[in-house]
PDB file of N, CA and C in Angstrom:
ATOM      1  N   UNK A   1    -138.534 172.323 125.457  1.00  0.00           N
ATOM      2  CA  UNK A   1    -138.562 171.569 124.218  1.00  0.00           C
ATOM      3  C   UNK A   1    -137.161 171.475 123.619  1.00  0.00           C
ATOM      4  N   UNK A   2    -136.347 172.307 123.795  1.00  0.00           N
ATOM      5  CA  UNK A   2    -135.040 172.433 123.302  1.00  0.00           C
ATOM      6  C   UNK A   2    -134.366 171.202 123.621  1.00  0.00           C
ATOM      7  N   UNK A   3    -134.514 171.266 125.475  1.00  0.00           N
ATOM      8  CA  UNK A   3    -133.668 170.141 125.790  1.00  0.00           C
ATOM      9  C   UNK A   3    -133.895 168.713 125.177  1.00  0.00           C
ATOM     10  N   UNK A   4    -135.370 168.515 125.048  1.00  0.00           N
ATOM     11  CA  UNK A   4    -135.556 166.945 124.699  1.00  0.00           C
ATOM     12  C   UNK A   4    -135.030 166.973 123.119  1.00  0.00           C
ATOM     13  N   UNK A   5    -134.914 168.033 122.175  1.00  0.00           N
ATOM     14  CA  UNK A   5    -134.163 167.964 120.497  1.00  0.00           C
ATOM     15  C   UNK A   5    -132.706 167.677 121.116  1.00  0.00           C
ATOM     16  N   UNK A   6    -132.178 168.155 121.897  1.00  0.00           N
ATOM     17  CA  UNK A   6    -130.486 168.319 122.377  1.00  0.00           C
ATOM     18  C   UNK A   6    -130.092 166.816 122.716  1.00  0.00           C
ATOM     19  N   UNK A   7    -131.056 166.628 123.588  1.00  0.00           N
ATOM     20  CA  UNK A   7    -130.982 164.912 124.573  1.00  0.00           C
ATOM     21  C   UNK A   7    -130.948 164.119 122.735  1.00  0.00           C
ATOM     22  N   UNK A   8    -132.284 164.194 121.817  1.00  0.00           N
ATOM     23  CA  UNK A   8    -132.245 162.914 120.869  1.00  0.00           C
ATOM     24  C   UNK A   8    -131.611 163.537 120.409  1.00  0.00           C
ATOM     25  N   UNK A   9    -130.706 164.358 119.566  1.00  0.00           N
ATOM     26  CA  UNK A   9    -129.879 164.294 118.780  1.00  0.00           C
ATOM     27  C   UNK A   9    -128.831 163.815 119.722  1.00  0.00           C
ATOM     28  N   UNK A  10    -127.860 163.950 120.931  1.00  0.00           N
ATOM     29  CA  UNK A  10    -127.247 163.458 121.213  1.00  0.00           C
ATOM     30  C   UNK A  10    -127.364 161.776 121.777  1.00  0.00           C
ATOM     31  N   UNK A  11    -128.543 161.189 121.629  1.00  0.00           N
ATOM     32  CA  UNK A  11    -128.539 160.005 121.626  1.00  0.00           C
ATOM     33  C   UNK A  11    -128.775 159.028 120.510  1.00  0.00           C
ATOM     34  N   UNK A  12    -128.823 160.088 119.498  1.00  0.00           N
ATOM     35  CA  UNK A  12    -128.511 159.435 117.415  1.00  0.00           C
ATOM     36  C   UNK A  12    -127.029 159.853 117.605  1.00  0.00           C
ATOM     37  N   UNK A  13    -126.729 158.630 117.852  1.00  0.00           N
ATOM     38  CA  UNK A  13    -125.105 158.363 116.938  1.00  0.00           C
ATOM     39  C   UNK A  13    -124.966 157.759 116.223  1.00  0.00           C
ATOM     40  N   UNK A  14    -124.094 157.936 115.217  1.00  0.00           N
ATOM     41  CA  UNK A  14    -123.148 157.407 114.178  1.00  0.00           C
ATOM     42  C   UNK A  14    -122.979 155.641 114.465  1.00  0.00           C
ATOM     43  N   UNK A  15    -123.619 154.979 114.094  1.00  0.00           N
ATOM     44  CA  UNK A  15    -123.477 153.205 114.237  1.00  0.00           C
ATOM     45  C   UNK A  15    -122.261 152.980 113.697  1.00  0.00           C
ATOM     46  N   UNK A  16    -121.349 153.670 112.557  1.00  0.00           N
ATOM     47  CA  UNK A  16    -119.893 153.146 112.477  1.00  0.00           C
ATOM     48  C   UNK A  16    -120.285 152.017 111.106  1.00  0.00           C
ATOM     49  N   UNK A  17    -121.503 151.781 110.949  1.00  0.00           N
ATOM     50  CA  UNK A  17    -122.224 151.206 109.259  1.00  0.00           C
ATOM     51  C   UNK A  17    -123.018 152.048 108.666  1.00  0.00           C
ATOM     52  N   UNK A  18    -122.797 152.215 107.468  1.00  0.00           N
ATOM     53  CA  UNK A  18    -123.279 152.807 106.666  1.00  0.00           C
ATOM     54  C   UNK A  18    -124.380 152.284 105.751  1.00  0.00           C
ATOM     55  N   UNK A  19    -125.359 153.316 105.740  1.00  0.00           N
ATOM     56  CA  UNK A  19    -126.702 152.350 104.943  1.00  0.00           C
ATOM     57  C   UNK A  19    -126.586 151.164 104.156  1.00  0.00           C
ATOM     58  N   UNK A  20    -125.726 152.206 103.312  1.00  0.00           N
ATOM     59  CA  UNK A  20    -125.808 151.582 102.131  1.00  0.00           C
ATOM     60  C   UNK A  20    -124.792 149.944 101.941  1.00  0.00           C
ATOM     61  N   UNK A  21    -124.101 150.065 103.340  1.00  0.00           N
ATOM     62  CA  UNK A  21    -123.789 148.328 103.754  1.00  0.00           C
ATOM     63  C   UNK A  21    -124.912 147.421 103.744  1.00  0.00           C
ATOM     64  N   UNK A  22    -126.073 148.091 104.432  1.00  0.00           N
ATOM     65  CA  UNK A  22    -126.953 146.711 104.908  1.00  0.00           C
ATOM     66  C   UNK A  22    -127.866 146.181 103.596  1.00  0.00           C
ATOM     67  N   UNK A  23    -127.759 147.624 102.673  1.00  0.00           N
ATOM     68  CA  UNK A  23    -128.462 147.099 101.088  1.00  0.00           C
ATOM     69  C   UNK A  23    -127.605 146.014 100.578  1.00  0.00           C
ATOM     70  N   UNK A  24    -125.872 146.099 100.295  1.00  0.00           N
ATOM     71  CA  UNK A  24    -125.159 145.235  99.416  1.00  0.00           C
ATOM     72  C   UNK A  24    -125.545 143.908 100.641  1.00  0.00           C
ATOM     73  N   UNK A  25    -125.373 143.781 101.586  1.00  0.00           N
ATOM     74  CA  UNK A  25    -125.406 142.589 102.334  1.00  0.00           C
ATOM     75  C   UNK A  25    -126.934 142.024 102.336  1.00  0.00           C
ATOM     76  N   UNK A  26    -127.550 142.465 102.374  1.00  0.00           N
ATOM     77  CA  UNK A  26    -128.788 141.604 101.774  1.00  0.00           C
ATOM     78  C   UNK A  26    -128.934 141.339 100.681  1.00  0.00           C
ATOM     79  N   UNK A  27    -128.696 142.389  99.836  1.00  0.00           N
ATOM     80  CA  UNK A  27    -128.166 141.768  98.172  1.00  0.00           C
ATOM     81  C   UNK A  27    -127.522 140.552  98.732  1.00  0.00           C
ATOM     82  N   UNK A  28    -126.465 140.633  99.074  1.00  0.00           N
ATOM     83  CA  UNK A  28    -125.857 139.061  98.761  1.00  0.00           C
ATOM     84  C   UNK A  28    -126.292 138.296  99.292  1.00  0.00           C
ATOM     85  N   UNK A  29    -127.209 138.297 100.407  1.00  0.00           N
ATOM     86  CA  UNK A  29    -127.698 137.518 101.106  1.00  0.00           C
ATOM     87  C   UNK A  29    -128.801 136.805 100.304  1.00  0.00           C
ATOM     88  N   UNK A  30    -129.726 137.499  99.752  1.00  0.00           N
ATOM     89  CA  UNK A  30    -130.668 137.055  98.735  1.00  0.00           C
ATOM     90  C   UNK A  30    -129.825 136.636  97.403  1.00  0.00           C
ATOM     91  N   UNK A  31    -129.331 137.140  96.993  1.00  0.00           N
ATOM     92  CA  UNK A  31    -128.657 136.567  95.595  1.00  0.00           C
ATOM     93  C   UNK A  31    -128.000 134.881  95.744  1.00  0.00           C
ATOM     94  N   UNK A  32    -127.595 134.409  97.235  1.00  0.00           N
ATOM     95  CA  UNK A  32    -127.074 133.451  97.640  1.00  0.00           C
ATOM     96  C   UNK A  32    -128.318 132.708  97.605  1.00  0.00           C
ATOM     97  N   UNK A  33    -129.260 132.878  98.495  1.00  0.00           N
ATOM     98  CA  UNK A  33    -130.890 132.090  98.414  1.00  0.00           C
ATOM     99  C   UNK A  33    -131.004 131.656  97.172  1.00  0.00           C
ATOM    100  N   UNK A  34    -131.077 132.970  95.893  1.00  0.00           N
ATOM    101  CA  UNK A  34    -131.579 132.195  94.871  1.00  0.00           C
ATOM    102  C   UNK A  34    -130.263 131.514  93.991  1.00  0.00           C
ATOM    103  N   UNK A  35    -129.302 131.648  94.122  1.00  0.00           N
ATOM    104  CA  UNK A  35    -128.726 130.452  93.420  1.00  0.00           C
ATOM    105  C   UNK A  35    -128.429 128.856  94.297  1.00  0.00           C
ATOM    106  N   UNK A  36    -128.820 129.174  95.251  1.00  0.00           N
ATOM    107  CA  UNK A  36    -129.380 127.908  96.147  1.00  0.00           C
ATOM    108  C   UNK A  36    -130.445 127.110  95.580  1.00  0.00           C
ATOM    109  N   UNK A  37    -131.417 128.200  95.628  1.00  0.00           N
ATOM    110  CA  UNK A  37    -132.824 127.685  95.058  1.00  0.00           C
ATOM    111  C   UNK A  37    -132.775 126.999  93.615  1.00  0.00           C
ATOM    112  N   UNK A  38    -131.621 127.815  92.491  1.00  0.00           N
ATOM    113  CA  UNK A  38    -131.613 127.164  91.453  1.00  0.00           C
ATOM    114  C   UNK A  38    -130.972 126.128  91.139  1.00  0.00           C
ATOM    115  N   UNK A  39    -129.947 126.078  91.974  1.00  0.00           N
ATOM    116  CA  UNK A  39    -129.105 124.787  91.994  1.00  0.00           C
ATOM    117  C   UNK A  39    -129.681 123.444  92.563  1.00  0.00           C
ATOM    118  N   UNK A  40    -130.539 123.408  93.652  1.00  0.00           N
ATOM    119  CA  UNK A  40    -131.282 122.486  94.073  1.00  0.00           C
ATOM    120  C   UNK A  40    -132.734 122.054  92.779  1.00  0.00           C
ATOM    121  N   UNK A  41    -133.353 122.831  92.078  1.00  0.00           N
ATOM    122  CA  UNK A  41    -134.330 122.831  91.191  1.00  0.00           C
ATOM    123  C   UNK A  41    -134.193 122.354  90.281  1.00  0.00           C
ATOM    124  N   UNK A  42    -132.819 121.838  89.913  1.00  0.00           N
ATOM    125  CA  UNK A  42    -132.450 121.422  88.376  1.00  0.00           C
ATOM    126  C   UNK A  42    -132.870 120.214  88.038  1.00  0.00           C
ATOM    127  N   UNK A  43    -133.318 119.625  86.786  1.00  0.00           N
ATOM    128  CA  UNK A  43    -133.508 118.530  86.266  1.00  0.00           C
ATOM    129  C   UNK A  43    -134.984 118.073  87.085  1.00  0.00           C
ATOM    130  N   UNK A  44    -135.886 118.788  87.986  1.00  0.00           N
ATOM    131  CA  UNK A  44    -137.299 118.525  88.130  1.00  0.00           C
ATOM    132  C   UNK A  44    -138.413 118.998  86.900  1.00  0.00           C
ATOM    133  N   UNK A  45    -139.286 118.699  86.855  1.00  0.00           N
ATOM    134  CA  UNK A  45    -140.068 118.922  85.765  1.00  0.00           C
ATOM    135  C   UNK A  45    -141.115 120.140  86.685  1.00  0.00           C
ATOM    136  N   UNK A  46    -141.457 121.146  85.339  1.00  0.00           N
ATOM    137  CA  UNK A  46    -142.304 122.012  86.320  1.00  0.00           C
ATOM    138  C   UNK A  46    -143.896 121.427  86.286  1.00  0.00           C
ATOM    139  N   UNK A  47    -144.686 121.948  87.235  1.00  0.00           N
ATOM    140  CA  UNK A  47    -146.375 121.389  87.460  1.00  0.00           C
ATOM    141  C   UNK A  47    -147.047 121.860  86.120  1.00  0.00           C
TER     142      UNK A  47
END
């Protein structure tokens, strides 16, 4: 059992990105959508 903890920890490496990159980049990724969305929406009347 040892060996297979030894094997996955040595096959979790370090990706070189950090979590908390892929949060701000979808932030912006979504924050871009919706001022897309609002910029296209303007001057329609709502239902």
């Amino acid at each position: 059992m040892n060996t297979v903890v030894l094997l996955a920890e040595q096959a979790h490496g370090d990706d070189g990105f950090p979590a908390w990159g892929w949060g701000v980049g979808a932030l912006t990724i979504l924050l871009v959508l919706l001022i897309i969305t609002l910029i296209f929406g303007k001057g329609r009347p709502h239902a």
